[in-house]
N, C-alpha and C. Protein backbone atom coordinates (compact mmCIF):
# COMPACT_ATOMS: atom_id res chain seq x y z
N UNK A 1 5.29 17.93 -1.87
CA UNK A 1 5.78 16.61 -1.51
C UNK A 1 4.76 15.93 -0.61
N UNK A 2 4.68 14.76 -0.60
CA UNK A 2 3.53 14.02 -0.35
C UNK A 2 4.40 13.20 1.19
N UNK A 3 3.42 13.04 2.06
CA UNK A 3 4.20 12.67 3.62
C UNK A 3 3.79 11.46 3.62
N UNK A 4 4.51 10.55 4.05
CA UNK A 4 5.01 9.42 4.75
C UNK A 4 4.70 9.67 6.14
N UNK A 5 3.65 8.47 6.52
CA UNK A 5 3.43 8.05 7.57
C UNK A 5 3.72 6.66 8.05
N UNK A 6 4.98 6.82 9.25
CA UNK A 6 5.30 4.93 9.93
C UNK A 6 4.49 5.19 11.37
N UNK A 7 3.76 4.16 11.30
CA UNK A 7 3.01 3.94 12.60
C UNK A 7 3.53 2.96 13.32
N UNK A 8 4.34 3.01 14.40
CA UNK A 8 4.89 1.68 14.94
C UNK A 8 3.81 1.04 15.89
N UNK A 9 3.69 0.15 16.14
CA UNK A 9 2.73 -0.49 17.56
C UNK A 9 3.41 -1.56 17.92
N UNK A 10 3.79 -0.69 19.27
CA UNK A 10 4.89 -1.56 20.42
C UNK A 10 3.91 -3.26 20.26
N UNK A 11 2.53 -3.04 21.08
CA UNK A 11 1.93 -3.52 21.35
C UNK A 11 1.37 -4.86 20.77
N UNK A 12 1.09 -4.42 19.41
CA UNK A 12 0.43 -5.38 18.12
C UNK A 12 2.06 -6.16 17.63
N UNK A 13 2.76 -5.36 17.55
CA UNK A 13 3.82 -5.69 17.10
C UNK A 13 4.37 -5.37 15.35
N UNK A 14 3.05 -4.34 15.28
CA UNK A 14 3.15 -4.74 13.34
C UNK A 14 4.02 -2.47 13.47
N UNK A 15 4.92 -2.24 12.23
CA UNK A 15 5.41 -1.54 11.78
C UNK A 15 4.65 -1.23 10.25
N UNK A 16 3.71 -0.04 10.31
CA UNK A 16 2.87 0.45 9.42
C UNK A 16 3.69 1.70 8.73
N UNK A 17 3.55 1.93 7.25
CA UNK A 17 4.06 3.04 6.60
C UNK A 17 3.50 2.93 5.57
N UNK A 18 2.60 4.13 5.78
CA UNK A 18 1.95 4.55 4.36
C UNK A 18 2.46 5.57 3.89
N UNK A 19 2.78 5.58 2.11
CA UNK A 19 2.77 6.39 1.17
C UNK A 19 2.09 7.32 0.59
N UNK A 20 0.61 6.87 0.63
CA UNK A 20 -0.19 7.41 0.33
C UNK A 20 -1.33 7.41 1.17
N UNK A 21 -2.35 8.18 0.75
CA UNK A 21 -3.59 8.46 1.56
C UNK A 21 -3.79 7.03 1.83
N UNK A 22 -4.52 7.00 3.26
CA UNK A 22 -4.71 5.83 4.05
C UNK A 22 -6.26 5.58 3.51
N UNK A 23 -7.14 7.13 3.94
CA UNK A 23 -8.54 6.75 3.28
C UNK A 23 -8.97 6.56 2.03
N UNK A 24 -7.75 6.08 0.92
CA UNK A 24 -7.92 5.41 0.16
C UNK A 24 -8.13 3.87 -0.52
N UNK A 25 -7.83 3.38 0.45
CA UNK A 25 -6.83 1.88 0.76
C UNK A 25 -8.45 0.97 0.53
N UNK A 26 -8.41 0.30 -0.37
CA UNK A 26 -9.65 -0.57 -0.96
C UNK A 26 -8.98 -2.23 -1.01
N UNK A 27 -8.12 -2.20 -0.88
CA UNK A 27 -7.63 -3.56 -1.26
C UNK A 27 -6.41 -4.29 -0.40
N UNK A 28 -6.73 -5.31 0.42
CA UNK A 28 -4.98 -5.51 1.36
C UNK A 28 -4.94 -6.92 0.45
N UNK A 29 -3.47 -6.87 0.45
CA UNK A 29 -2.88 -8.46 0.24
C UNK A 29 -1.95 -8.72 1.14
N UNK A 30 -1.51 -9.79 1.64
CA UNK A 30 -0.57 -10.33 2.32
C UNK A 30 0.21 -11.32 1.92
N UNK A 31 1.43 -11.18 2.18
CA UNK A 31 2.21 -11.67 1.37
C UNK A 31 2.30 -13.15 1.91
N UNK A 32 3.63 -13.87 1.54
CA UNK A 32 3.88 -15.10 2.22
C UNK A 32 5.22 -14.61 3.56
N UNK A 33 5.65 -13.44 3.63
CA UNK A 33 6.26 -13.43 4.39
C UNK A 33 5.87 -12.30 5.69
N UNK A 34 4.82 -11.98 5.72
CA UNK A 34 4.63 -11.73 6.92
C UNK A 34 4.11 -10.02 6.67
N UNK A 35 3.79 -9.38 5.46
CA UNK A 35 4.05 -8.41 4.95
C UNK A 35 2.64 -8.02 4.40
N UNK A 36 2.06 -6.91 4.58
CA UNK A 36 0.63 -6.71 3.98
C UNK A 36 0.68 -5.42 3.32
N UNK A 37 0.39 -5.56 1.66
CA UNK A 37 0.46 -4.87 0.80
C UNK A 37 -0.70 -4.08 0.51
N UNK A 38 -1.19 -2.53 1.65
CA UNK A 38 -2.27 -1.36 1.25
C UNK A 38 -2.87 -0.87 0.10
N UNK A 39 -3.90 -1.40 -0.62
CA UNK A 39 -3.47 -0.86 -2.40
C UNK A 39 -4.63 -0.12 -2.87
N UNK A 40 -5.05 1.07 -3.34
CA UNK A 40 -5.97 1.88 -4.00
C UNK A 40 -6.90 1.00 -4.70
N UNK A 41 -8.19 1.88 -5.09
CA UNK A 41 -8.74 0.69 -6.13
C UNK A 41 -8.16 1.01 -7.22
N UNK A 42 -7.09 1.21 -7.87
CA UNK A 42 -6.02 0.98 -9.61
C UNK A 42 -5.08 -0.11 -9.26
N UNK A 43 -4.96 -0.18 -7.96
CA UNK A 43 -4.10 -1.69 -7.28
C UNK A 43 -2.79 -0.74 -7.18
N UNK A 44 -2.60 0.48 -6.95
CA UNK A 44 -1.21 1.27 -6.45
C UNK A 44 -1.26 0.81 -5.53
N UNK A 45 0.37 0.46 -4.89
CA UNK A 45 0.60 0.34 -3.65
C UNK A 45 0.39 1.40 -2.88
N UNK A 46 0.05 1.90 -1.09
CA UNK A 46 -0.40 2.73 -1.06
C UNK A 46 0.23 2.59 0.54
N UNK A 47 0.49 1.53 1.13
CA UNK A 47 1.11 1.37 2.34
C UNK A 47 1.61 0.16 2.49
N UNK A 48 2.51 -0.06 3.79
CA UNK A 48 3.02 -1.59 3.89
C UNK A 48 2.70 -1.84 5.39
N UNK A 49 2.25 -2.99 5.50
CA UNK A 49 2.27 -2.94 7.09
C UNK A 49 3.11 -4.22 7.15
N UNK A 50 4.22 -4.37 8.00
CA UNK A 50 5.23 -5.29 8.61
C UNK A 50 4.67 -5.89 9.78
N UNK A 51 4.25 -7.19 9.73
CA UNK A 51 3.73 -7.92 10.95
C UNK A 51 4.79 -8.50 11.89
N UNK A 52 4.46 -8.94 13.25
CA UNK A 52 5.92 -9.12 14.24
C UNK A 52 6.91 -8.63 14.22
N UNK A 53 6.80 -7.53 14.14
CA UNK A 53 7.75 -6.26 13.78
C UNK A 53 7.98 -5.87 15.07
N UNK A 54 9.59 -6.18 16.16
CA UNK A 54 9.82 -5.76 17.13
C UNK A 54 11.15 -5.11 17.29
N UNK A 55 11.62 -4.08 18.02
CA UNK A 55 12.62 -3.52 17.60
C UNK A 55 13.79 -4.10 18.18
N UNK A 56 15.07 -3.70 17.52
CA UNK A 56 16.29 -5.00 18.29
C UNK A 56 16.57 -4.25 19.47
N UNK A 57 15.85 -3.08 19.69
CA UNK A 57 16.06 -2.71 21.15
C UNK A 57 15.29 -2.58 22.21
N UNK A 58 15.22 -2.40 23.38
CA UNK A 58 14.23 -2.46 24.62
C UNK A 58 13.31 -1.24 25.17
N UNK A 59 13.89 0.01 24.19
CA UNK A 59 13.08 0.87 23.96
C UNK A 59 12.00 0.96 23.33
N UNK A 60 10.48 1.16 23.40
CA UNK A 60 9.63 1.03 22.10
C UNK A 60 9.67 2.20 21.09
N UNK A 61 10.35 3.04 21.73
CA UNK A 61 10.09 4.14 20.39
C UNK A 61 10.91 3.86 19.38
N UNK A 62 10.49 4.69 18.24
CA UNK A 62 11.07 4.25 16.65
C UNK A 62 11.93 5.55 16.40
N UNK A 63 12.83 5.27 15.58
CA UNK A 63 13.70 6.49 15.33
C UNK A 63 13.50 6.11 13.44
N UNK A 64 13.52 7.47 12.84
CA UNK A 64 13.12 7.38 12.04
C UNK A 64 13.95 8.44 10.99
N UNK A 65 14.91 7.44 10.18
CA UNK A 65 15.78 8.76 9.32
C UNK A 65 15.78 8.60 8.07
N UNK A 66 15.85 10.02 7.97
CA UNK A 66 14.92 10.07 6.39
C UNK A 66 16.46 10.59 5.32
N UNK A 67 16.09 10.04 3.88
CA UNK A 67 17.42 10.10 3.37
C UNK A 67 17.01 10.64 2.09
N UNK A 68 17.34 11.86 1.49
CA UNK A 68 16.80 12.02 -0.05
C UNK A 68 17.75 11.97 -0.78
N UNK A 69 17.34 11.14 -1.76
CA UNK A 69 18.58 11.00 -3.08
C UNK A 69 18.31 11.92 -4.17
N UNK A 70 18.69 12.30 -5.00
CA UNK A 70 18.18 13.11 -6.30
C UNK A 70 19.08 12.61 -7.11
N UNK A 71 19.12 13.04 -8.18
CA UNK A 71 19.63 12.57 -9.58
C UNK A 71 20.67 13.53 -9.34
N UNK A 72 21.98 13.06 -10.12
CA UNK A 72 22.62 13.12 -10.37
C UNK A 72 22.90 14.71 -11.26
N UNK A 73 23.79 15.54 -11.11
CA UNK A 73 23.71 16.98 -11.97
C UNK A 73 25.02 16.16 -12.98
N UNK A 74 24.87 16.17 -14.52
CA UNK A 74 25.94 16.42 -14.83
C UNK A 74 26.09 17.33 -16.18
């Protein structure tokens, strides 16, 4: 299984999560809403970075819960 990395920065304000290898990342786009799309050179998405990204609380740390779905047995 392949790891997920969220990088928060109190500071900058932006909320980073990459999917994939970071030292891959050849290509950014940014969206119209505030959103910058990490992408391989095949144009896979590869991370997201969330700009003005501040948390609704006064703590800076991030809590971070992870949820796995699987298919269905029937």
């Amino acid at each position: 299984m392949e790891k997920i990395k969220v990088i928060h920065d109190s500071i900058a304000h932006t909320l980073t999560i990459w999917i994939g290898n970071p030292k891959k990342e050849t290509i950014c786009e940014e969206s119209s809403e505030e959103v910058i799309f990490m992408k391989d050179k095949n144009g896979n998405i590869i991370g997201v970075e969330i700009l003005n990204y501040k948390s609704a609380h006064l703590d800076p740390s991030l809590i971070v819960e992870t949820i796995v779905k699987t298919a269905a047995v029937t």
